[in-house]
C-alpha atoms as a PDB file:
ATOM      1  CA  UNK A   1       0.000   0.000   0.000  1.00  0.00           C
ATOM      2  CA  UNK A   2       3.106   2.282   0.011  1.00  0.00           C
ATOM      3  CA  UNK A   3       2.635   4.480  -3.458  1.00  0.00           C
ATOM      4  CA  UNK A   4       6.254   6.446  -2.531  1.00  0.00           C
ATOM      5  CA  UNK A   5       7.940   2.853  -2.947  1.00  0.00           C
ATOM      6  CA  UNK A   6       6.574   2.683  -6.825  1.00  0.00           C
ATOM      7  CA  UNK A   7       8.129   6.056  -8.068  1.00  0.00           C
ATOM      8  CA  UNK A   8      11.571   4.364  -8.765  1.00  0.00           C
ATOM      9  CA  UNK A   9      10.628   1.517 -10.416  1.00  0.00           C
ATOM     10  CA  UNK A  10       8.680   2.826 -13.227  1.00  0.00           C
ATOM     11  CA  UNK A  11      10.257   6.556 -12.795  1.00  0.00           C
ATOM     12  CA  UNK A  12      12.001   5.940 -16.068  1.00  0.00           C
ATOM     13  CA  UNK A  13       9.205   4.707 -18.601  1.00  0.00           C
ATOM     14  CA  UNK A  14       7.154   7.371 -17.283  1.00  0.00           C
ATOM     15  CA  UNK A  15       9.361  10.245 -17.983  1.00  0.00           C
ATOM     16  CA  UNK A  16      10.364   9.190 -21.543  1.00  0.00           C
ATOM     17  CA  UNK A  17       6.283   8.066 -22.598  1.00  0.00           C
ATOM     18  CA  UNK A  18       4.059  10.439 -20.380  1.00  0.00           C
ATOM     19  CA  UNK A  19       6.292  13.407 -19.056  1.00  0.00           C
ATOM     20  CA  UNK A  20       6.354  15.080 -15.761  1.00  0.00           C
ATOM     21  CA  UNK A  21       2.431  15.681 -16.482  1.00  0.00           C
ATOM     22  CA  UNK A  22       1.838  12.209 -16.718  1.00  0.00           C
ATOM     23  CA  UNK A  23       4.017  11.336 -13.437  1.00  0.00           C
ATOM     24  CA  UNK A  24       2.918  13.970 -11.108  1.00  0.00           C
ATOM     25  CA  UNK A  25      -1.205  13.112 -12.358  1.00  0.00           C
ATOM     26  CA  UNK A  26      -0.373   9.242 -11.530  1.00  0.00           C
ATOM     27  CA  UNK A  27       1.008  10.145  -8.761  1.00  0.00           C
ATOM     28  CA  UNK A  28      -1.521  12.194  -7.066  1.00  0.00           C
ATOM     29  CA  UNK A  29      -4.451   9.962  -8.163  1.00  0.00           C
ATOM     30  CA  UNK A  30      -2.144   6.814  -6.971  1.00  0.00           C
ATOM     31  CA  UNK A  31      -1.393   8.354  -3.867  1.00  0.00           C
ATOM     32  CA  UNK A  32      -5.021  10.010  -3.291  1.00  0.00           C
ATOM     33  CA  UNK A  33      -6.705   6.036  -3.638  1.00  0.00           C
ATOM     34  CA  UNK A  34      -4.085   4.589  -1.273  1.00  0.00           C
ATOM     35  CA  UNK A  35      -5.012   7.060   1.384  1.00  0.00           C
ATOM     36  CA  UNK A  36      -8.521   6.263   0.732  1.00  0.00           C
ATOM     37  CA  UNK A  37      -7.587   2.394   1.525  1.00  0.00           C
ATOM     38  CA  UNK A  38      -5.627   2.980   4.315  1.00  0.00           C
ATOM     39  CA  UNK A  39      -8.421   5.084   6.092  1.00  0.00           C
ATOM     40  CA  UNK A  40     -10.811   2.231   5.154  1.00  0.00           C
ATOM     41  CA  UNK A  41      -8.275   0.141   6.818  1.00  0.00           C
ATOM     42  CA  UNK A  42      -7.606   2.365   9.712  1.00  0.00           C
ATOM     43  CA  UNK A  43     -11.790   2.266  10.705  1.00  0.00           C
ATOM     44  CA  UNK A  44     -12.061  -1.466   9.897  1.00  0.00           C
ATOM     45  CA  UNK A  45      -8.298  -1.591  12.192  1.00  0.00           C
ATOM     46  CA  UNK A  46      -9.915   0.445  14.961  1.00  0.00           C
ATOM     47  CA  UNK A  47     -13.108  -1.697  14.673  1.00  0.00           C
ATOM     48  CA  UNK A  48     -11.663  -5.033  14.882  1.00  0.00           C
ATOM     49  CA  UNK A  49      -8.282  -5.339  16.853  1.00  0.00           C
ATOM     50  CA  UNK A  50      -7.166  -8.577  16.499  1.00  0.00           C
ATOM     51  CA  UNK A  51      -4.087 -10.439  16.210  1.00  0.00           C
ATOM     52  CA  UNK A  52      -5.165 -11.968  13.073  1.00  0.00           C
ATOM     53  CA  UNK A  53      -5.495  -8.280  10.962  1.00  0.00           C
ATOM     54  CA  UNK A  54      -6.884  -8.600   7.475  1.00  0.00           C
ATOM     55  CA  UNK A  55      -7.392 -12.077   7.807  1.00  0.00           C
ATOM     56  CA  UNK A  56      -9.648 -12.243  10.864  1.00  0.00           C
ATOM     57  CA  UNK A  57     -11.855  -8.843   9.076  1.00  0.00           C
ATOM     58  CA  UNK A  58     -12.039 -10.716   5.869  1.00  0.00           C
ATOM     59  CA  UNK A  59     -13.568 -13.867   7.919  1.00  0.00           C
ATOM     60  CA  UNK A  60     -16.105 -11.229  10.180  1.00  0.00           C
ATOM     61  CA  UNK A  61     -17.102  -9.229   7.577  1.00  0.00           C
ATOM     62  CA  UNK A  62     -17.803 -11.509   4.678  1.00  0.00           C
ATOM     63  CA  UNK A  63     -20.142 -13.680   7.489  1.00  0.00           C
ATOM     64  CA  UNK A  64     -20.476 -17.563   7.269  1.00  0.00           C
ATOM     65  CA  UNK A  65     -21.414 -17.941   4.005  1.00  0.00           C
ATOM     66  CA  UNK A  66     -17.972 -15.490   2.949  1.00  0.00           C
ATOM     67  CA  UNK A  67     -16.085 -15.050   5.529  1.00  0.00           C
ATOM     68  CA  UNK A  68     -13.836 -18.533   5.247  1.00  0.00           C
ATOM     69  CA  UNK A  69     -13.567 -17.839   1.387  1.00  0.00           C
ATOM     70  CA  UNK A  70     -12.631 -14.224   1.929  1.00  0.00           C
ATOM     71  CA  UNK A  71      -9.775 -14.848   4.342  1.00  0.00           C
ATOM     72  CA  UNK A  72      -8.407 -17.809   2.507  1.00  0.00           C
ATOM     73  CA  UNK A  73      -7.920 -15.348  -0.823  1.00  0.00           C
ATOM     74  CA  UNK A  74      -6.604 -12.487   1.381  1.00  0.00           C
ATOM     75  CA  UNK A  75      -3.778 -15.288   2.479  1.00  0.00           C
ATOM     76  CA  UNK A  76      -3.442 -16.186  -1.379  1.00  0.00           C
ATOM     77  CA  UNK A  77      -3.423 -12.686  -2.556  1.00  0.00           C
ATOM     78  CA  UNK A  78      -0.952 -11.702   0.465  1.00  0.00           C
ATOM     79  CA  UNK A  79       1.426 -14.735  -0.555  1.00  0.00           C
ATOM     80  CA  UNK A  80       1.604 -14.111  -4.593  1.00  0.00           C
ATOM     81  CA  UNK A  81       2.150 -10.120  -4.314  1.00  0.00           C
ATOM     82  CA  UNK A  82       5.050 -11.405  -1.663  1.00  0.00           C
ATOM     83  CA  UNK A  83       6.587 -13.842  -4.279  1.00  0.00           C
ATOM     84  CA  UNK A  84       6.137 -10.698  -7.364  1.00  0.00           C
ATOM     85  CA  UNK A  85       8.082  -8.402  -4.892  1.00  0.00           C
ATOM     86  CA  UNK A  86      10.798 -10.814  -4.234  1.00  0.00           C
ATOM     87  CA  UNK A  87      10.956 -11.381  -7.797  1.00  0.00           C
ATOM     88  CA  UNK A  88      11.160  -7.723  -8.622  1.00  0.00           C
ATOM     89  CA  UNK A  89      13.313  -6.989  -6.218  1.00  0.00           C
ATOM     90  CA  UNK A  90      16.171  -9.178  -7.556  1.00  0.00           C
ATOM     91  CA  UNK A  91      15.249  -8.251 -11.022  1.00  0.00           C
ATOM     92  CA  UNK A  92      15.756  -4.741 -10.318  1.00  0.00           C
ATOM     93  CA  UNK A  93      19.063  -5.380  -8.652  1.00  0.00           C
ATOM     94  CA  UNK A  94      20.543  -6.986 -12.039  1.00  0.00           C
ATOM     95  CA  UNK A  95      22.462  -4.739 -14.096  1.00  0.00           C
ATOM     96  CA  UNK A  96      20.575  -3.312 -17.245  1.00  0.00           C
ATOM     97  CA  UNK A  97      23.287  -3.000 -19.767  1.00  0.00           C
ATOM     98  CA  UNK A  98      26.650  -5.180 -19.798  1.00  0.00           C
ATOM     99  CA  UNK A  99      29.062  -4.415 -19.560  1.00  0.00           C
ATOM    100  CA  UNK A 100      28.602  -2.757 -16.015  1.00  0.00           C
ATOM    101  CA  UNK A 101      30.371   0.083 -15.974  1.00  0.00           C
ATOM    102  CA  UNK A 102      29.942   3.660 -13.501  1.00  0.00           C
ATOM    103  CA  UNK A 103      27.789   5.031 -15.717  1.00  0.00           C
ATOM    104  CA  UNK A 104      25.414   1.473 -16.103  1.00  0.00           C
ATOM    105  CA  UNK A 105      25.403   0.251 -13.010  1.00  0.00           C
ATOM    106  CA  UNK A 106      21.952  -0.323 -11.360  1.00  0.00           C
ATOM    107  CA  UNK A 107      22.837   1.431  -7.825  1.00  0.00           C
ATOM    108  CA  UNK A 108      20.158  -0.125  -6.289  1.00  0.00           C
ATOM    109  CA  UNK A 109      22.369  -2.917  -4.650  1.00  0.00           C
ATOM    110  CA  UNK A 110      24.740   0.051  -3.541  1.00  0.00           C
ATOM    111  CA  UNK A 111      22.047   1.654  -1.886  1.00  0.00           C
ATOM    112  CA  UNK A 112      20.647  -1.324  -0.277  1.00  0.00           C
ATOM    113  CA  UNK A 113      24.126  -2.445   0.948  1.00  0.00           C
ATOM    114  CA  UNK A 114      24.418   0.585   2.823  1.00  0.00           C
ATOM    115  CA  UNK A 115      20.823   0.764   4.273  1.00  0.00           C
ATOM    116  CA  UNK A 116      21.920  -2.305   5.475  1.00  0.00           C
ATOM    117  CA  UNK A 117      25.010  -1.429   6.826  1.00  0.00           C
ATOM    118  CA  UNK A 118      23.313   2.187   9.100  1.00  0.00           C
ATOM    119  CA  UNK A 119      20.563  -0.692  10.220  1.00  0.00           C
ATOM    120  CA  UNK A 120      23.487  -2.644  11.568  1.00  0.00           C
ATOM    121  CA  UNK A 121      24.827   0.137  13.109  1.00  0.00           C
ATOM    122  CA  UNK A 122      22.242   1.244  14.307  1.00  0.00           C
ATOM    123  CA  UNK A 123      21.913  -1.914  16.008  1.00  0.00           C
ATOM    124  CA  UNK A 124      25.330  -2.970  17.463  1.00  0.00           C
ATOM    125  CA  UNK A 125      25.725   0.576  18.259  1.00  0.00           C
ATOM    126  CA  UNK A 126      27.965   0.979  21.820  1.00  0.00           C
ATOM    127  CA  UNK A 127      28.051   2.780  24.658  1.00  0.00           C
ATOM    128  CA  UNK A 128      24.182   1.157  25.104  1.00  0.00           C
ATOM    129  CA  UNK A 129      22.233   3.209  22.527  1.00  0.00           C
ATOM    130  CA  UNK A 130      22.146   0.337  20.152  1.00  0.00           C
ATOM    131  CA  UNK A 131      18.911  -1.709  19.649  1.00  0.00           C
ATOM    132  CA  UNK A 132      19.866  -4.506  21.023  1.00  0.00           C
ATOM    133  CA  UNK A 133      20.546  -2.590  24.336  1.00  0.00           C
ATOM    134  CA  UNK A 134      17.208  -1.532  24.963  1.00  0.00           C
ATOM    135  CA  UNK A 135      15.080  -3.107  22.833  1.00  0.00           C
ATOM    136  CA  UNK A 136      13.007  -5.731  24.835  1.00  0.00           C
ATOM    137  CA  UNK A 137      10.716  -7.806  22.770  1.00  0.00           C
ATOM    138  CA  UNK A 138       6.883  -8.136  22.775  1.00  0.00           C
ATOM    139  CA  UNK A 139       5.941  -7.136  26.303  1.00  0.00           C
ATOM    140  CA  UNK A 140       2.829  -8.358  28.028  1.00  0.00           C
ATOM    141  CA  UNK A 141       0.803  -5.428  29.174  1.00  0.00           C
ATOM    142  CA  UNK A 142      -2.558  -7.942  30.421  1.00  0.00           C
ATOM    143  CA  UNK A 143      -1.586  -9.955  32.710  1.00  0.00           C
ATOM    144  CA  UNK A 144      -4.034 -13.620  34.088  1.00  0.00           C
ATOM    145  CA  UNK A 145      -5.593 -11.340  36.769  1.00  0.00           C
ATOM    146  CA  UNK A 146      -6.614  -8.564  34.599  1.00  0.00           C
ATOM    147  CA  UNK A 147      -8.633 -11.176  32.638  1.00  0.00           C
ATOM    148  CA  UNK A 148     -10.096 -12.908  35.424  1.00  0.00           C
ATOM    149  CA  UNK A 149     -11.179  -9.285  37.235  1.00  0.00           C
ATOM    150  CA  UNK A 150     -12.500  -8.300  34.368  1.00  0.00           C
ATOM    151  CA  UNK A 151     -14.506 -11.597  33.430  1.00  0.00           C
ATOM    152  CA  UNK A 152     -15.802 -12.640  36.697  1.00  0.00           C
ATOM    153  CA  UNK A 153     -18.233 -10.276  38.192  1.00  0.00           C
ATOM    154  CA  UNK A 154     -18.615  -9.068  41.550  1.00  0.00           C
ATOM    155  CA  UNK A 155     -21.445 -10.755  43.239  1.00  0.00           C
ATOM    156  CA  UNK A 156     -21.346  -9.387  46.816  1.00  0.00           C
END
């Protein structure tokens, strides 16, 4: 749902068929439907928080006769646009034109070597501000007596 990570893959073929025109309109009406979805999603979020996310809405909101249907496609359609991204993603990262030179090389694995690199970094960082420092894991914030105050009523 992110319409900022689609500008550099098809920035090129846009600019040399369409224009700036044709890349700023697609842009804007791209980026004006996503936000659309993701409020959509942020209600139906807000309305249903489960563990289970789309899947679990797909399965309420379609109802018996849907619902198991709905979230079984949702888990289909999640898996195949995973496997067309990982595809993509090493297809982008192939050079274009051989042979590589400075001026042909696809900078994309250059880029994504040193994102890499600042995220370890960021990580093994010293002097404790590193992630691995302070970051703690999934913490439990409801604990066994919560539940059991809150499901047993008060009878006296």
């Amino acid at each position: 749902m992110n319409f900022i990570s689609g500008i550099p893959m098809m920035f090129a073929f846009v600019m040399s068929t369409g224009g700036p025109e044709a890349a700023f309109a697609n842009w804007t009406m791209v980026g004006g439907f996503s936000f659309i979805v993701s409020l959509a999603m942020a209600e139906i979020a807000s309305a249903l928080p489960v563990a289970g996310g789309i899947y679990y809405w797909s399965f309420y909101l379609g109802g018996k006769k849907w619902g198991p249907f709905l979230s079984w496609m949702s888990a289909v359609i999640a898996t195949i646009s995973s496997v067309w991204i990982c595809y993509l993603f090493v297809v982008l990262l192939l050079p274009q034109v051989y042979p590589v030179t400075g001026t042909t090389l696809n900078y994309a694995p250059v880029m994504i070597g040193a994102i890499t690199l600042i995220s370890l970094v960021g990580w093994v960082f010293p002097f404790g501000l590193g992630g691995k420092y302070w970051f703690k894991g999934p913490q439990t914030t409801i604990t066994d007596v919560d539940v059991l105050e809150a499901t047993i009523p008060d009878m006296s």
